[in-house]
N, C-alpha and C. Protein backbone atom coordinates (compact mmCIF):
# COMPACT_ATOMS: atom_id res chain seq x y z
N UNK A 1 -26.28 -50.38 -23.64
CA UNK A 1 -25.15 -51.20 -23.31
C UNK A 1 -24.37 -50.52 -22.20
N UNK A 2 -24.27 -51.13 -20.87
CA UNK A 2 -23.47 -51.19 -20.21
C UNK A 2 -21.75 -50.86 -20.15
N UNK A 3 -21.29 -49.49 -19.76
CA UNK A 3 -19.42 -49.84 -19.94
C UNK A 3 -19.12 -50.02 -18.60
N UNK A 4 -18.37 -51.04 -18.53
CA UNK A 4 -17.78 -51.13 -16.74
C UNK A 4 -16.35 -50.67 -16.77
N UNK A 5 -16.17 -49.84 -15.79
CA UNK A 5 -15.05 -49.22 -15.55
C UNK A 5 -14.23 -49.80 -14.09
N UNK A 6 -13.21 -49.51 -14.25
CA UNK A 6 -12.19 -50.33 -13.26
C UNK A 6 -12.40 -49.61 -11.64
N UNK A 7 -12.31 -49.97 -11.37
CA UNK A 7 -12.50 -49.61 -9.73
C UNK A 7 -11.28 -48.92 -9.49
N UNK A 8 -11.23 -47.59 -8.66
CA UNK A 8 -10.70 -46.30 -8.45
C UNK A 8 -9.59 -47.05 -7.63
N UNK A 9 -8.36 -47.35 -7.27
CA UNK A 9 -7.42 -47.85 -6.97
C UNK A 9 -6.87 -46.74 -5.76
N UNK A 10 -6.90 -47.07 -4.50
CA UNK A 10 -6.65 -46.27 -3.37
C UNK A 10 -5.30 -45.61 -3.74
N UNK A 11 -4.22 -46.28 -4.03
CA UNK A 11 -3.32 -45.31 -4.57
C UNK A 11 -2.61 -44.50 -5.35
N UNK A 12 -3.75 -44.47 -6.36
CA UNK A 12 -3.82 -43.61 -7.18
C UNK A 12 -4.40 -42.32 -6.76
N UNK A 13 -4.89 -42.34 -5.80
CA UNK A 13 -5.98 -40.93 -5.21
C UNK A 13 -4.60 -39.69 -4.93
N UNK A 14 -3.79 -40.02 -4.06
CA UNK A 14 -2.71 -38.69 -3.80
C UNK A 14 -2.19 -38.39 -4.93
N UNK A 15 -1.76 -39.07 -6.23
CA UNK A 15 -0.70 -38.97 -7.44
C UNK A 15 -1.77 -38.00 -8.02
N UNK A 16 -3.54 -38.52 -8.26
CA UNK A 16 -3.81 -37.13 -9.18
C UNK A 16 -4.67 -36.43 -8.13
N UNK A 17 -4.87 -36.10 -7.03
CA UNK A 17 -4.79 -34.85 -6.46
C UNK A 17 -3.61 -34.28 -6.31
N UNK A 18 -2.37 -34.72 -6.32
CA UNK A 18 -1.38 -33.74 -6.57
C UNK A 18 -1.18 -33.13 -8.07
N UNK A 19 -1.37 -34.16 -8.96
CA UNK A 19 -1.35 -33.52 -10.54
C UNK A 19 -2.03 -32.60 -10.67
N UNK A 20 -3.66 -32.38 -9.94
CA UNK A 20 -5.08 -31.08 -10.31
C UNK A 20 -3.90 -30.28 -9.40
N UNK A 21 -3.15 -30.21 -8.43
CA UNK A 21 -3.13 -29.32 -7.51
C UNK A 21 -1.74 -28.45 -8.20
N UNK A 22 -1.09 -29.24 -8.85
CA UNK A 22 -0.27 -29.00 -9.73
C UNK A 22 -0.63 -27.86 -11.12
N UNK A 23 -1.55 -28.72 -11.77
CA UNK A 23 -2.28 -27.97 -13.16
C UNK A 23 -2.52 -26.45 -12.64
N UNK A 24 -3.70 -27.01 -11.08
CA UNK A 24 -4.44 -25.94 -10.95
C UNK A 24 -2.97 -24.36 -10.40
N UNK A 25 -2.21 -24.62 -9.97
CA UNK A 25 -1.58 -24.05 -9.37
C UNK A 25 -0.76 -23.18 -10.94
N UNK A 26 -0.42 -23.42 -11.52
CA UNK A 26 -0.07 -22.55 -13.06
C UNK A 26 -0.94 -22.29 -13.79
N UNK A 27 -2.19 -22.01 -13.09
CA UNK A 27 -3.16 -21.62 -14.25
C UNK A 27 -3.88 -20.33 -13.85
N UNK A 28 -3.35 -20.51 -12.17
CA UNK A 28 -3.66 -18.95 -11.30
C UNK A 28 -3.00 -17.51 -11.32
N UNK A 29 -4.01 -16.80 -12.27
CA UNK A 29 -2.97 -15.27 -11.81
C UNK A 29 -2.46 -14.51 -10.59
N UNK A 30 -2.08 -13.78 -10.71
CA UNK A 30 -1.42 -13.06 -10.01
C UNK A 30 -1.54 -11.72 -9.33
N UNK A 31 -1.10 -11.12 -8.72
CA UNK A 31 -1.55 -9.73 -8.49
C UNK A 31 -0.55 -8.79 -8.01
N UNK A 32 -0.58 -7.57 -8.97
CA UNK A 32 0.44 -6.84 -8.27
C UNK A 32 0.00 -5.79 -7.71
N UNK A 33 0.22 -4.97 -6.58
CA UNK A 33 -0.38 -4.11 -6.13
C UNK A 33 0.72 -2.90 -5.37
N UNK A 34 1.04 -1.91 -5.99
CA UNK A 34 2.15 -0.25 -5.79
C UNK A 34 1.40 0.81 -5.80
N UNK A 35 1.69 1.27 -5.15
CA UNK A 35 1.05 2.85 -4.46
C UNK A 35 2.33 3.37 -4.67
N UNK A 36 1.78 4.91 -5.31
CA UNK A 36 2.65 5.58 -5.72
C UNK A 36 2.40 7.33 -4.80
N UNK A 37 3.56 7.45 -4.71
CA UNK A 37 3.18 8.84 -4.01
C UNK A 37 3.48 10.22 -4.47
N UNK A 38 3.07 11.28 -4.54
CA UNK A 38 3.70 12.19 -5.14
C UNK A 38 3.93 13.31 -4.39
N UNK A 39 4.23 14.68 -4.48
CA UNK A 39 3.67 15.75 -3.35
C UNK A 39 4.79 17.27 -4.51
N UNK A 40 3.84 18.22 -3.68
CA UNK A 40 4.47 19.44 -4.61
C UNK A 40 4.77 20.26 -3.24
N UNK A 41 6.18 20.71 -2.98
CA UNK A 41 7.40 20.57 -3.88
C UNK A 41 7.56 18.77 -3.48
N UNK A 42 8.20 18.56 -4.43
CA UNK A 42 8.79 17.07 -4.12
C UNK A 42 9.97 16.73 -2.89
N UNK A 43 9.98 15.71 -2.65
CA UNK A 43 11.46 15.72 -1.59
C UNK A 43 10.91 15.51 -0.39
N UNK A 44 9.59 15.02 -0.17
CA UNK A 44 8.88 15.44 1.48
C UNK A 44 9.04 13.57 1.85
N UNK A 45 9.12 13.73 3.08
CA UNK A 45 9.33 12.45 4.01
C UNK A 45 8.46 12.03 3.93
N UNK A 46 7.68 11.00 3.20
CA UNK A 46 6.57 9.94 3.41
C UNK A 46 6.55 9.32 4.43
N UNK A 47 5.47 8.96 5.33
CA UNK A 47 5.12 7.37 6.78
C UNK A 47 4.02 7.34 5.96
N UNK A 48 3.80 5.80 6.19
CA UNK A 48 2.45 5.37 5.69
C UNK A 48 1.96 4.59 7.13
N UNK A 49 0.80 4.56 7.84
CA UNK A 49 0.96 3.78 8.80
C UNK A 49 2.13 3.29 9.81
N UNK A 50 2.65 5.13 10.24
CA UNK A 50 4.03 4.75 10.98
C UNK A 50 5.14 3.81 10.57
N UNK A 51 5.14 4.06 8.96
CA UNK A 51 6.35 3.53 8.36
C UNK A 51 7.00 3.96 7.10
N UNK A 52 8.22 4.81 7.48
CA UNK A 52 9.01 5.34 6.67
C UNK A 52 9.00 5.23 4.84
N UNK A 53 8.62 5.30 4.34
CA UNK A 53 9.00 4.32 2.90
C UNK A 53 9.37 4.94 2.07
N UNK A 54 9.73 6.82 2.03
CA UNK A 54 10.89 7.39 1.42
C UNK A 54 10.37 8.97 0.98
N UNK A 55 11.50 9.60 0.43
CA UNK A 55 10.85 10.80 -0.14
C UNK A 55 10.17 11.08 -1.69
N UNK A 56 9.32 12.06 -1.30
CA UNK A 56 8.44 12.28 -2.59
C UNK A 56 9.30 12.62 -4.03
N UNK A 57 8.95 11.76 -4.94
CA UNK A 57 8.38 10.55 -5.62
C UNK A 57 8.78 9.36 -5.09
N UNK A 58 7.65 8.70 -4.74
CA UNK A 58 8.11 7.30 -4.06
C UNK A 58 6.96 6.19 -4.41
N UNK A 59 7.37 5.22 -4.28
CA UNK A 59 6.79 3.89 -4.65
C UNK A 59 6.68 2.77 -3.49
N UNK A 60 6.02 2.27 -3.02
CA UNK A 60 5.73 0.76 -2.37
C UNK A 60 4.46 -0.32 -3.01
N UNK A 61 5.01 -1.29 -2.65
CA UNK A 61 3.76 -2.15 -2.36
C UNK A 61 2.65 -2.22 -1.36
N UNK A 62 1.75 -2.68 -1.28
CA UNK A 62 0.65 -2.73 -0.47
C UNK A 62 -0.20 -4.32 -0.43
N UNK A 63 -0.87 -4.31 0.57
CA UNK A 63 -0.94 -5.66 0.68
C UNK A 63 -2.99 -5.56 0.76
N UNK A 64 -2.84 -4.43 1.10
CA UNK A 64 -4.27 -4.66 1.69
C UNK A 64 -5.04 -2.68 0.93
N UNK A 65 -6.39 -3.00 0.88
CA UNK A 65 -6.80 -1.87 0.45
C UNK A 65 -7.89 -0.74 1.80
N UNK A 66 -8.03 0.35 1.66
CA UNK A 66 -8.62 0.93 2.67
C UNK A 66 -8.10 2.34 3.47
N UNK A 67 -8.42 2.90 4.41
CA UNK A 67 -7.34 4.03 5.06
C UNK A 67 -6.37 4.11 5.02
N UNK A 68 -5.05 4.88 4.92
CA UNK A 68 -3.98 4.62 5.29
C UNK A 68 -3.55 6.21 6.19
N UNK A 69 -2.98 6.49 7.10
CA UNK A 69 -2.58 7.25 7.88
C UNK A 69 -1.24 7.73 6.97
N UNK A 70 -1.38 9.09 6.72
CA UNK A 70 -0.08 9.68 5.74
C UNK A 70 0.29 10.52 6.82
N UNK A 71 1.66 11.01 6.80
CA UNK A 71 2.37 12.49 6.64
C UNK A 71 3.79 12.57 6.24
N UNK A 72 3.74 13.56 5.60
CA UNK A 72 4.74 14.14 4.54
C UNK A 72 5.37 15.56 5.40
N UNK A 73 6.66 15.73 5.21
CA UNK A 73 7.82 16.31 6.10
C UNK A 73 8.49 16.60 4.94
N UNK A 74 8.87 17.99 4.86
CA UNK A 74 9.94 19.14 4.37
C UNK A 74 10.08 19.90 5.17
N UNK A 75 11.38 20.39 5.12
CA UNK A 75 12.08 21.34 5.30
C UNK A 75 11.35 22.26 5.45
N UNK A 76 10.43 23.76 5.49
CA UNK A 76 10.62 24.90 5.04
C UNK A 76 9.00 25.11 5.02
N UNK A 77 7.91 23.54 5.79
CA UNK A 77 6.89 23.49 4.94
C UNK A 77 6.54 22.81 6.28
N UNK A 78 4.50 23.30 6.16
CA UNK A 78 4.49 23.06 7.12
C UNK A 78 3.80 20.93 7.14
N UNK A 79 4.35 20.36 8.29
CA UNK A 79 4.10 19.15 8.27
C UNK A 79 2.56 18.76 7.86
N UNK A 80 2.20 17.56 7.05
CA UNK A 80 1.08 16.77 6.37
C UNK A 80 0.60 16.11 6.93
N UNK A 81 -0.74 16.17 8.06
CA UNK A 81 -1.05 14.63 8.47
C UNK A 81 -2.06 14.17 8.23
N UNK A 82 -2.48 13.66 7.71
CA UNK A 82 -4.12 13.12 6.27
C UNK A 82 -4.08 11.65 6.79
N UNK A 83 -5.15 11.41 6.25
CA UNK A 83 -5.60 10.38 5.69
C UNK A 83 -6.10 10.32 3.90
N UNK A 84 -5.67 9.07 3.39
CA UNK A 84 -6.03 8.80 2.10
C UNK A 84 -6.38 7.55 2.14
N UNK A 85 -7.44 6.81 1.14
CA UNK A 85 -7.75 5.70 0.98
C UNK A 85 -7.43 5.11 -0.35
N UNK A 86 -7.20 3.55 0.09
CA UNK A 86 -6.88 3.14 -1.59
C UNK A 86 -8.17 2.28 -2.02
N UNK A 87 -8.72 2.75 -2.85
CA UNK A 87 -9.99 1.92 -3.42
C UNK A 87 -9.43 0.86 -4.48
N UNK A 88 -9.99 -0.35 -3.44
CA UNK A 88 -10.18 -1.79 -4.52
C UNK A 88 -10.68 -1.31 -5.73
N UNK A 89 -10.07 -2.13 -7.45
CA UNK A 89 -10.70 -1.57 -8.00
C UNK A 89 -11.72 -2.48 -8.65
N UNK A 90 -12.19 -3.36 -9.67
CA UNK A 90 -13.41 -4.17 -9.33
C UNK A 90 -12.85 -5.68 -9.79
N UNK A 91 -11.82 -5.85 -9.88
CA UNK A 91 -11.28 -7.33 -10.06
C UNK A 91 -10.79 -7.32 -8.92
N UNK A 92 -10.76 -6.67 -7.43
CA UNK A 92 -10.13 -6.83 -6.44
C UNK A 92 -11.60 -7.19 -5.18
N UNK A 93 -13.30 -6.98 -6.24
CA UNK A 93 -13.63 -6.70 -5.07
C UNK A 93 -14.01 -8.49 -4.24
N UNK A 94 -14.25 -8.69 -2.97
CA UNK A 94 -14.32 -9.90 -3.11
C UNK A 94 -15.61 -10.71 -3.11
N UNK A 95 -15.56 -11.43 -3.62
CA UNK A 95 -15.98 -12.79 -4.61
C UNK A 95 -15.86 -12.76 -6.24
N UNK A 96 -15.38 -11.62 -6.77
CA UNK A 96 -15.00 -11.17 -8.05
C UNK A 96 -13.12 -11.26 -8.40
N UNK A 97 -12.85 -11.53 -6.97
CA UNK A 97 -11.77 -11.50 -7.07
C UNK A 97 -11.16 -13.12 -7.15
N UNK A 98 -12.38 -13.86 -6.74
CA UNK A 98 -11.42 -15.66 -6.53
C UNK A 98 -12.00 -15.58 -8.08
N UNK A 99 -12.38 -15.39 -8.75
CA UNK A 99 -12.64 -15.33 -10.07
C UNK A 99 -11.57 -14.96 -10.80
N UNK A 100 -11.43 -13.93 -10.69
CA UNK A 100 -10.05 -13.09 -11.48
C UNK A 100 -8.84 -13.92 -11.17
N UNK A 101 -8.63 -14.69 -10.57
CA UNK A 101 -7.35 -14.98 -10.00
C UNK A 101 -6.98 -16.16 -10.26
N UNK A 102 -8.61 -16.76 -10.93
CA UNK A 102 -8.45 -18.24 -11.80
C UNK A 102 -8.30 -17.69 -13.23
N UNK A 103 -8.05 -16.65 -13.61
CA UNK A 103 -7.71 -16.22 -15.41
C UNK A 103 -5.88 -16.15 -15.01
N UNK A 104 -5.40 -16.72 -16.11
CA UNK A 104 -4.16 -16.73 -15.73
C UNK A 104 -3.23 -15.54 -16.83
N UNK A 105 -3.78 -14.38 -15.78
CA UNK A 105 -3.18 -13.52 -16.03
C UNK A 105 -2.36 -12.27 -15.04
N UNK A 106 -1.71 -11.73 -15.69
CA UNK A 106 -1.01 -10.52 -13.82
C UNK A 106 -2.25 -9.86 -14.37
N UNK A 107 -2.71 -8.99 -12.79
CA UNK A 107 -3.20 -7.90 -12.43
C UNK A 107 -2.73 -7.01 -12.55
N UNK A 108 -2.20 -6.10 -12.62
CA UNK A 108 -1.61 -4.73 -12.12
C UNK A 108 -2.52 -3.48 -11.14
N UNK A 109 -2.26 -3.79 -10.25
CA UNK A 109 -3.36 -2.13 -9.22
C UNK A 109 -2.40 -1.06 -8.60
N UNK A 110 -2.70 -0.16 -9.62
CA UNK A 110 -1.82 1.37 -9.46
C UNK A 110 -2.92 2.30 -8.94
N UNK A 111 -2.11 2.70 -6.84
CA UNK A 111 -3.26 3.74 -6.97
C UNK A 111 -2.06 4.58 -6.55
N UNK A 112 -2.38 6.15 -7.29
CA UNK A 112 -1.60 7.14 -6.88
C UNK A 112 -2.34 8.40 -6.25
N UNK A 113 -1.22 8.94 -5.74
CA UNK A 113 -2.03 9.61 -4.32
C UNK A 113 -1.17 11.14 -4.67
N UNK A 114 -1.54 12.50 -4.96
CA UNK A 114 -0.96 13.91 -4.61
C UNK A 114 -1.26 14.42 -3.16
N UNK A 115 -0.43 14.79 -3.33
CA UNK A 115 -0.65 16.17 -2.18
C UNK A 115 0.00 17.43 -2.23
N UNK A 116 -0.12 18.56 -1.55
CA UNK A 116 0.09 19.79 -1.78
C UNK A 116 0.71 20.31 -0.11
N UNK A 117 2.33 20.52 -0.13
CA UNK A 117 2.37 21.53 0.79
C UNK A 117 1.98 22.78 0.86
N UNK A 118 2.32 23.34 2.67
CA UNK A 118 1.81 24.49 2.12
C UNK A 118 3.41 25.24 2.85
N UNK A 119 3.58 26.12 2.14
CA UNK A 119 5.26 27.02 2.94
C UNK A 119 4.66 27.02 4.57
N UNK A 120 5.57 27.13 5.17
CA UNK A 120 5.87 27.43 6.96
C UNK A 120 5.72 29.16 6.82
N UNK A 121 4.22 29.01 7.66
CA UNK A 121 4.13 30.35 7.73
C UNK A 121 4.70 31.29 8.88
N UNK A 122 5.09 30.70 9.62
CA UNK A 122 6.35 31.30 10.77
C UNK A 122 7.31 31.94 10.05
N UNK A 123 7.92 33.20 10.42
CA UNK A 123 9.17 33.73 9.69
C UNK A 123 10.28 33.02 11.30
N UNK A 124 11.37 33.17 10.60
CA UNK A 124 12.48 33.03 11.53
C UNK A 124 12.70 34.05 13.03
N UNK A 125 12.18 34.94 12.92
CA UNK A 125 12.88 35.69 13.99
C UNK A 125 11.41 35.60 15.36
N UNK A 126 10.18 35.21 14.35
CA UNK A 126 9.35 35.51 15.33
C UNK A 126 9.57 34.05 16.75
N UNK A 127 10.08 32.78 15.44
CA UNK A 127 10.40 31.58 15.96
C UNK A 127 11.33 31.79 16.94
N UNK A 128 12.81 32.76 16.60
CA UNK A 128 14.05 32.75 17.75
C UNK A 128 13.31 33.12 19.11
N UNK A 129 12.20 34.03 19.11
CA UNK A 129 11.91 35.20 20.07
C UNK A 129 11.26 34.15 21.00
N UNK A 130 10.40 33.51 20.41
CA UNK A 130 9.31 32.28 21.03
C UNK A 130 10.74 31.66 21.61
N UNK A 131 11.11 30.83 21.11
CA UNK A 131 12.72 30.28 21.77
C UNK A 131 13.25 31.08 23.00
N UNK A 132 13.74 32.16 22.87
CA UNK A 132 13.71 32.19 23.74
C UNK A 132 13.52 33.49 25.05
N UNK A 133 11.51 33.38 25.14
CA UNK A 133 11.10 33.60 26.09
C UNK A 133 11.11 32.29 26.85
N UNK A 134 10.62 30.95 26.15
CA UNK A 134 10.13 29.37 27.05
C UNK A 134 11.87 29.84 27.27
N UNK A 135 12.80 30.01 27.15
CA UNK A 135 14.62 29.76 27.71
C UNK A 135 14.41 30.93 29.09
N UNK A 136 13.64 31.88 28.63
CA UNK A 136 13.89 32.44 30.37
C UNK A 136 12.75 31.77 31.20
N UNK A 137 11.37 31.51 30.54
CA UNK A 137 10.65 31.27 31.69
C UNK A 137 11.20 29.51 32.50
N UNK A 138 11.81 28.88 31.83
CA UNK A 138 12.62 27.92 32.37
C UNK A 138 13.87 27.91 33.27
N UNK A 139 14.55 28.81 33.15
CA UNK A 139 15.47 29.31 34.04
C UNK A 139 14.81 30.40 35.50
N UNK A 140 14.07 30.72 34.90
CA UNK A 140 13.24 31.34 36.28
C UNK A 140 12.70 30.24 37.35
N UNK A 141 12.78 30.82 38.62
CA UNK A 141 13.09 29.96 39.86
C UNK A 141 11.49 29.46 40.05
């Protein structure tokens, strides 16, 4: 037996593609993604990619995973300039990831990063002396 069904009514088509687009849209998780930084002694000037984002212990977001260009600045110590990478971890990798992102749940991706100064091995006086010989050979004609 035959069921005949009503013919799809042109304007009904936008009302429930907006309803799926609707459903579908609260049913998608989320993702959070903070990089955390640390460093021993603490207190050192973080750039991440030529951008400031504070002293050690520090926190940002991140948008994207891969290299990032570090250096870390104290006082007393000599300057940090590294590279570190943040590894996707496997709900991030992609085509695993348009998957994950239809479970409607948060993510959380914490990658944290150490580092180690090392003291300024210059003492002070050898630094004044360096100072100033370049102060006479500059004043010399």
């Amino acid at each position: 037996m035959e069921r005949n069904r009503p013919p799809l009514q042109p304007e009904s088509i936008p009302r429930t593609c907006g309803t799926l687009a609707l459903i579908a849209s609260t049913l998608v998780g989320c993702t959070e993604r903070r990089m955390f930084i640390t460093s021993e002694p603490s207190g050192a000037l973080v750039t991440l990619n030529d951008v400031e984002i504070g002293s050690t212990p520090c926190e940002a977001d991140f948008t994207y995973f891969g290299v990032y260009d570090v250096r870390l600045k104290k006082q007393g110590y000599e300057p940090l300039i590294t590279q570190a990478e943040a590894k996707a971890p496997f709900h991030e990798w992609p085509g695993v990831d348009l998957v994950a992102m239809a479970i409607p749940v948060k993510k959380k991706t914490r990658i944290e990063w150490h580092f180690v100064l090392q003291p300024a091995t210059e003492d002070r006086d050898a630094l004044l002396e360096r100072a100033s010989q370049a102060r006479e050979m500059l004043a010399a004609p």
